[in-house]
N, C-alpha and C. Protein backbone atom coordinates (compact mmCIF):
# COMPACT_ATOMS: atom_id res chain seq x y z
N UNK A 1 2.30 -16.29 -0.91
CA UNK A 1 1.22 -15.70 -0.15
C UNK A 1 -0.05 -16.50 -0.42
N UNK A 2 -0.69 -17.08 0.53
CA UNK A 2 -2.06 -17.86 0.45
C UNK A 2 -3.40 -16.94 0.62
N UNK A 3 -2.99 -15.98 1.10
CA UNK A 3 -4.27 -15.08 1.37
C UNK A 3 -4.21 -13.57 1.06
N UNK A 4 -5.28 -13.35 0.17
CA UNK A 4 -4.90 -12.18 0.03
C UNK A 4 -5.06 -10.69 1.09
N UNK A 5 -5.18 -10.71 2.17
CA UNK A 5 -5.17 -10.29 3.60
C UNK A 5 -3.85 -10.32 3.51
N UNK A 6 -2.91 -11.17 3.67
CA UNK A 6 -1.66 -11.18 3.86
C UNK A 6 -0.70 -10.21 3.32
N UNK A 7 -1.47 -9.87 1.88
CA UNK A 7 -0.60 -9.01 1.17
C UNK A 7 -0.67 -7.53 1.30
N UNK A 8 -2.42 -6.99 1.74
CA UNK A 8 -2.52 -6.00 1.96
C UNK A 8 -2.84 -5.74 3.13
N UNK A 9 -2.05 -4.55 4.05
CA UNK A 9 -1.83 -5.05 5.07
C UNK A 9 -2.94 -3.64 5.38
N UNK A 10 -2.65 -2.50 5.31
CA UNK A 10 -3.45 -1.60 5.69
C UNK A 10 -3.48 -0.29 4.81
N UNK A 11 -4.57 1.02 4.74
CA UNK A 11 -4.06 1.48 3.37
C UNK A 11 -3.34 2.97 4.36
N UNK A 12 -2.93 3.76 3.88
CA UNK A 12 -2.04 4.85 4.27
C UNK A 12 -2.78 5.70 4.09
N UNK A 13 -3.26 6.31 4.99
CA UNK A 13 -4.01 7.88 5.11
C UNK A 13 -3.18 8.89 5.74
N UNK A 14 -3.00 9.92 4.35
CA UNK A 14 -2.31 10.95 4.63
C UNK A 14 -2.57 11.86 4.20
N UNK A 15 -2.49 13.22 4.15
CA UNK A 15 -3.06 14.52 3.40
C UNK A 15 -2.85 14.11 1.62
N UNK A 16 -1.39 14.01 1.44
CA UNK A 16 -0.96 13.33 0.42
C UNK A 16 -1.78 12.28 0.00
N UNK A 17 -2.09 11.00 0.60
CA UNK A 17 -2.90 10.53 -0.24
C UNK A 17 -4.51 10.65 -0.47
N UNK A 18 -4.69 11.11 0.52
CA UNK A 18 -6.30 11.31 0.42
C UNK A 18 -6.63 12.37 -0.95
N UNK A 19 -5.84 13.29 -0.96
CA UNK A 19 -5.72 14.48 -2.14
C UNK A 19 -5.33 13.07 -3.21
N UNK A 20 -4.63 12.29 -3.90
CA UNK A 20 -4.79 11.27 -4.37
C UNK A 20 -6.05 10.64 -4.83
N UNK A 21 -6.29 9.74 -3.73
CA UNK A 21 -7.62 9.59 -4.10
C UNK A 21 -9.27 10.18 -4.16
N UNK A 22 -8.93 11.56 -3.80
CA UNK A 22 -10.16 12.30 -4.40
C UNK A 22 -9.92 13.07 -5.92
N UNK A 23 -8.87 13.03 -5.97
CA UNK A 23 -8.44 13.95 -7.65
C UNK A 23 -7.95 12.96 -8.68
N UNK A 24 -7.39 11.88 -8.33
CA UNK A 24 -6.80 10.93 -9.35
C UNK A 24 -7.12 9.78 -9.29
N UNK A 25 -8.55 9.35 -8.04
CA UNK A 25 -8.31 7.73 -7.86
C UNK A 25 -7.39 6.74 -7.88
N UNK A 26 -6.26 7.20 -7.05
CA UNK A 26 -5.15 6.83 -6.90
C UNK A 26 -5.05 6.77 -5.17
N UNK A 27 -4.98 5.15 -4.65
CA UNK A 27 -4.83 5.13 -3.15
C UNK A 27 -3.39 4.32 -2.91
N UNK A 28 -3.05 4.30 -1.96
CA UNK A 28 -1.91 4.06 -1.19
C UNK A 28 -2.17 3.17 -0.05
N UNK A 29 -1.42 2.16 0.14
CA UNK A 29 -1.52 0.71 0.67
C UNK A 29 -0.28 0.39 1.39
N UNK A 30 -0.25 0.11 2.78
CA UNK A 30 0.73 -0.83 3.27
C UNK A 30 1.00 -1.99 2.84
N UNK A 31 2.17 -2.91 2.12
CA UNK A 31 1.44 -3.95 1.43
C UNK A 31 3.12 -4.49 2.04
N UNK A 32 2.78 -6.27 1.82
CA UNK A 32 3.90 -7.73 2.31
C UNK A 32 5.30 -6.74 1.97
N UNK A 33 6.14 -6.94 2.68
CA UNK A 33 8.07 -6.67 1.51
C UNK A 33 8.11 -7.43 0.51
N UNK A 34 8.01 -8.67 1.01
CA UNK A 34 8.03 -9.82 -0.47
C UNK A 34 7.06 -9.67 -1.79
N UNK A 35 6.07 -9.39 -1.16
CA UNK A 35 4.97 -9.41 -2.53
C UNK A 35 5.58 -8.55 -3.56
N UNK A 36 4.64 -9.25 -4.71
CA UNK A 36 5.47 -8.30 -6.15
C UNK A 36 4.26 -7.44 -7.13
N UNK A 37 4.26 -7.17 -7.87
CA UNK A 37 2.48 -5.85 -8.53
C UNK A 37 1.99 -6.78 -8.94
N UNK A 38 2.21 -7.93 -9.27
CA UNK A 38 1.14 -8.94 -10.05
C UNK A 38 0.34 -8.94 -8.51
N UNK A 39 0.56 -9.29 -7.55
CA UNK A 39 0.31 -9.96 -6.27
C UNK A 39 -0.88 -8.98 -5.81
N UNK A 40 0.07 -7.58 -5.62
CA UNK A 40 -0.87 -6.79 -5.39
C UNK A 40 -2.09 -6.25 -6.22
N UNK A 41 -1.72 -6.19 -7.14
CA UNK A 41 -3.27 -5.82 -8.18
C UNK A 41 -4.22 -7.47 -8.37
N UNK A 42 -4.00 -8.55 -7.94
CA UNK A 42 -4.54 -9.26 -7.78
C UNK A 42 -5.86 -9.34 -6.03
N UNK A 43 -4.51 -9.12 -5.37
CA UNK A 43 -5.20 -8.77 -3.82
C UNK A 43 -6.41 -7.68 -3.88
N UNK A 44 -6.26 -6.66 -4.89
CA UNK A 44 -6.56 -5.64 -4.33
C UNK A 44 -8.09 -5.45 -5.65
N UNK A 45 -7.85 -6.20 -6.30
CA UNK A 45 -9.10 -6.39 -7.15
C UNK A 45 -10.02 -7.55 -6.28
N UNK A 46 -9.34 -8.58 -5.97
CA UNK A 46 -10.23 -9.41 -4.81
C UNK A 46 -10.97 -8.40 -3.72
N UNK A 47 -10.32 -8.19 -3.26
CA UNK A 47 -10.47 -7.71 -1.51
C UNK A 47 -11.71 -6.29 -1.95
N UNK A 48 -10.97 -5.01 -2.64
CA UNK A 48 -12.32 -4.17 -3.17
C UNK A 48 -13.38 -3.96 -4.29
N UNK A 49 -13.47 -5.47 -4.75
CA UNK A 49 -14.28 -5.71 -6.65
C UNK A 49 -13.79 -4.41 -7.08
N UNK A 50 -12.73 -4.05 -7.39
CA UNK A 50 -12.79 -2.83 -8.28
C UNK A 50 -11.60 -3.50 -9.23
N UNK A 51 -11.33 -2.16 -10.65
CA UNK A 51 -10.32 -2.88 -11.77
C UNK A 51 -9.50 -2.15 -11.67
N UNK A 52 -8.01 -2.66 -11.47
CA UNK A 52 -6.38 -1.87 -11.43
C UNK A 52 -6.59 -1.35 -12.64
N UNK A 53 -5.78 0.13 -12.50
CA UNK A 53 -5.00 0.69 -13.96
C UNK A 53 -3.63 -0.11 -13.87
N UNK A 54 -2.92 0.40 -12.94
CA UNK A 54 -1.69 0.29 -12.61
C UNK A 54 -1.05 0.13 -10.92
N UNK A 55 -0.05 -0.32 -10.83
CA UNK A 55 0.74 -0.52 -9.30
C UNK A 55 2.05 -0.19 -9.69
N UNK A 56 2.41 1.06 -9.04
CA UNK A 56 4.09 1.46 -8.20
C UNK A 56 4.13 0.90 -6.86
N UNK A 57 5.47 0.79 -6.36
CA UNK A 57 5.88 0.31 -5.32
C UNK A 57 7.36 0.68 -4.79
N UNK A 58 6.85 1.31 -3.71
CA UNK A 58 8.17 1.63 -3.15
C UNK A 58 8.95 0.65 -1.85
N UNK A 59 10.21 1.00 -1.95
CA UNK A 59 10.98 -0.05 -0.70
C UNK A 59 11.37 0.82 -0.45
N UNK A 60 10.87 1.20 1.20
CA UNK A 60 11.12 1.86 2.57
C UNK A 60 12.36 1.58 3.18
N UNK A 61 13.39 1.72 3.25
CA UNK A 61 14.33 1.44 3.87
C UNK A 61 14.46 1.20 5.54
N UNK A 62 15.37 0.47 6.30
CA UNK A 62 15.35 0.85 7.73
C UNK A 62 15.75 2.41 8.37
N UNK A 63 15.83 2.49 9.17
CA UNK A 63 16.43 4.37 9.53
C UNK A 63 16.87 3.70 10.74
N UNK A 64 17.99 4.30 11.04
CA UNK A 64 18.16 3.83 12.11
C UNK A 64 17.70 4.73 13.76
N UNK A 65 17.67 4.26 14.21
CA UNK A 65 17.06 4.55 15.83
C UNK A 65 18.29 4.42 17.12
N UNK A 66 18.22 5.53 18.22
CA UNK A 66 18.82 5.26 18.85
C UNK A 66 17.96 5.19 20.45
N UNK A 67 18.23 4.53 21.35
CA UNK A 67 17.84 4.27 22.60
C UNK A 67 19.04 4.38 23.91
N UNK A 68 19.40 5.46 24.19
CA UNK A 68 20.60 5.50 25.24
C UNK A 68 21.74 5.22 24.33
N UNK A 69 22.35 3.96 24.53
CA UNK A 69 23.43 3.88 24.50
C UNK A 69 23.66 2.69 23.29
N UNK A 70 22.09 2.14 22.89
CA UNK A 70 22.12 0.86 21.96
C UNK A 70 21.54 1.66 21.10
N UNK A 71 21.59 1.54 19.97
CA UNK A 71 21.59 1.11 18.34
C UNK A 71 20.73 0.34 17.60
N UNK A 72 19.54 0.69 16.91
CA UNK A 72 18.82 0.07 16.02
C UNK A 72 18.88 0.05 14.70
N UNK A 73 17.89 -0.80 14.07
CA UNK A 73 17.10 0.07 13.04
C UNK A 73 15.70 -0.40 12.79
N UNK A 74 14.60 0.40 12.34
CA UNK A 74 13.71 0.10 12.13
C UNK A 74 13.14 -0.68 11.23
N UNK A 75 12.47 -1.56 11.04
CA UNK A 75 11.48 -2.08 10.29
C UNK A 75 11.42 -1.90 8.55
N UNK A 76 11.80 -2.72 7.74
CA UNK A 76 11.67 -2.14 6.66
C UNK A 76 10.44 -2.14 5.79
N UNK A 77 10.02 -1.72 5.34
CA UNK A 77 8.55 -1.61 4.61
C UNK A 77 8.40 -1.40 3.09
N UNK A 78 7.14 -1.93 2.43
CA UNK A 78 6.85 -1.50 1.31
C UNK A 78 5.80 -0.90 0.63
N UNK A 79 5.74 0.10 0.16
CA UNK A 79 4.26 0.82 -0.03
C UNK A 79 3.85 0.55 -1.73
N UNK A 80 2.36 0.69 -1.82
CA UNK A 80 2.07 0.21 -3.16
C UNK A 80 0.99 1.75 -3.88
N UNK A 81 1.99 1.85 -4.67
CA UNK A 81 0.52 3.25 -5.13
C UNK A 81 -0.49 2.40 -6.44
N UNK A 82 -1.42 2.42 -6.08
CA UNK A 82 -2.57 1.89 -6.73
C UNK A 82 -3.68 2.34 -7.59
N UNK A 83 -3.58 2.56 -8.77
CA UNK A 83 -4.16 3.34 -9.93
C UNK A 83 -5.60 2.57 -10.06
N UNK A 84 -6.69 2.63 -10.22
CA UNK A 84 -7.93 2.32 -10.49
C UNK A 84 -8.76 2.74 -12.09
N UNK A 85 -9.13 2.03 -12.17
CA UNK A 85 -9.55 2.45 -13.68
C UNK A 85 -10.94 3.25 -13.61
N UNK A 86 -11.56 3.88 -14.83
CA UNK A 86 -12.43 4.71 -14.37
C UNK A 86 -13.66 4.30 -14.27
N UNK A 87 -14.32 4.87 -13.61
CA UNK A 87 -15.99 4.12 -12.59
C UNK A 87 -15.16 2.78 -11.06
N UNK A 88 -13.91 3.00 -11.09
CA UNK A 88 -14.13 2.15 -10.03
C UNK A 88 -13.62 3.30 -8.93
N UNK A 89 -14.02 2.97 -7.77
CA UNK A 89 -13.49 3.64 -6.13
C UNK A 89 -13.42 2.80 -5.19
N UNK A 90 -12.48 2.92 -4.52
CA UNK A 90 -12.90 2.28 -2.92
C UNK A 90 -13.10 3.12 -1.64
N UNK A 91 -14.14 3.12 -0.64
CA UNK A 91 -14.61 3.53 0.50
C UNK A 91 -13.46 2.85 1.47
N UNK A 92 -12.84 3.57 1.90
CA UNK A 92 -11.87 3.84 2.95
C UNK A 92 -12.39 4.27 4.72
N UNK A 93 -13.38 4.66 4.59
CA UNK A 93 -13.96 5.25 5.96
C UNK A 93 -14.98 4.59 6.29
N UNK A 94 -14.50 3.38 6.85
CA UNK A 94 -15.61 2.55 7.59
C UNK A 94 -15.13 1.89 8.96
């Protein structure tokens, strides 16, 4: 990965995480399949000057999809839960 844009792709707003990051400073990130937690707590200290505690990461599996008579599956994905240390935050609503 050359850019760290690349790795974080968008962050996940959900009841679930927003309750996250107002009680635990803990946010949630669309982030590369390939990338690995070094990658991301690197990206993600660039991109919002703030300092990682920690990075989990989950692998999203495909599901499959049907359309008539053909057969998919969807997209596989990876999500990054992102721990912040204390005095740091990031502004999400801009």
């Amino acid at each position: 990965m050359n850019n760290y844009r690349d790795i974080i792709k968008a962050p996940i707003i959900t009841e679930k995480s927003a309750d996250l990051a107002q009680n635990h400073n803990t946010y949630v990130f669309s982030v590369a399949v390939n990338s690995n937690k070094t990658q991301i707590k690197q990206a993600v200290e660039k991109i919002f000057d703030v300092k990682v505690e920690s990075v989990n990461t989950i692998n999203v599996k495909p599901r499959k999809k049907r359309v008539g008579r053909y057969t998919g599956l969807t997209n596989r994905k990876k999500k990054a839960i992102v721990t912040l240390k204390e005095g740091s935050s990031i502004e999400l609503n801009k």
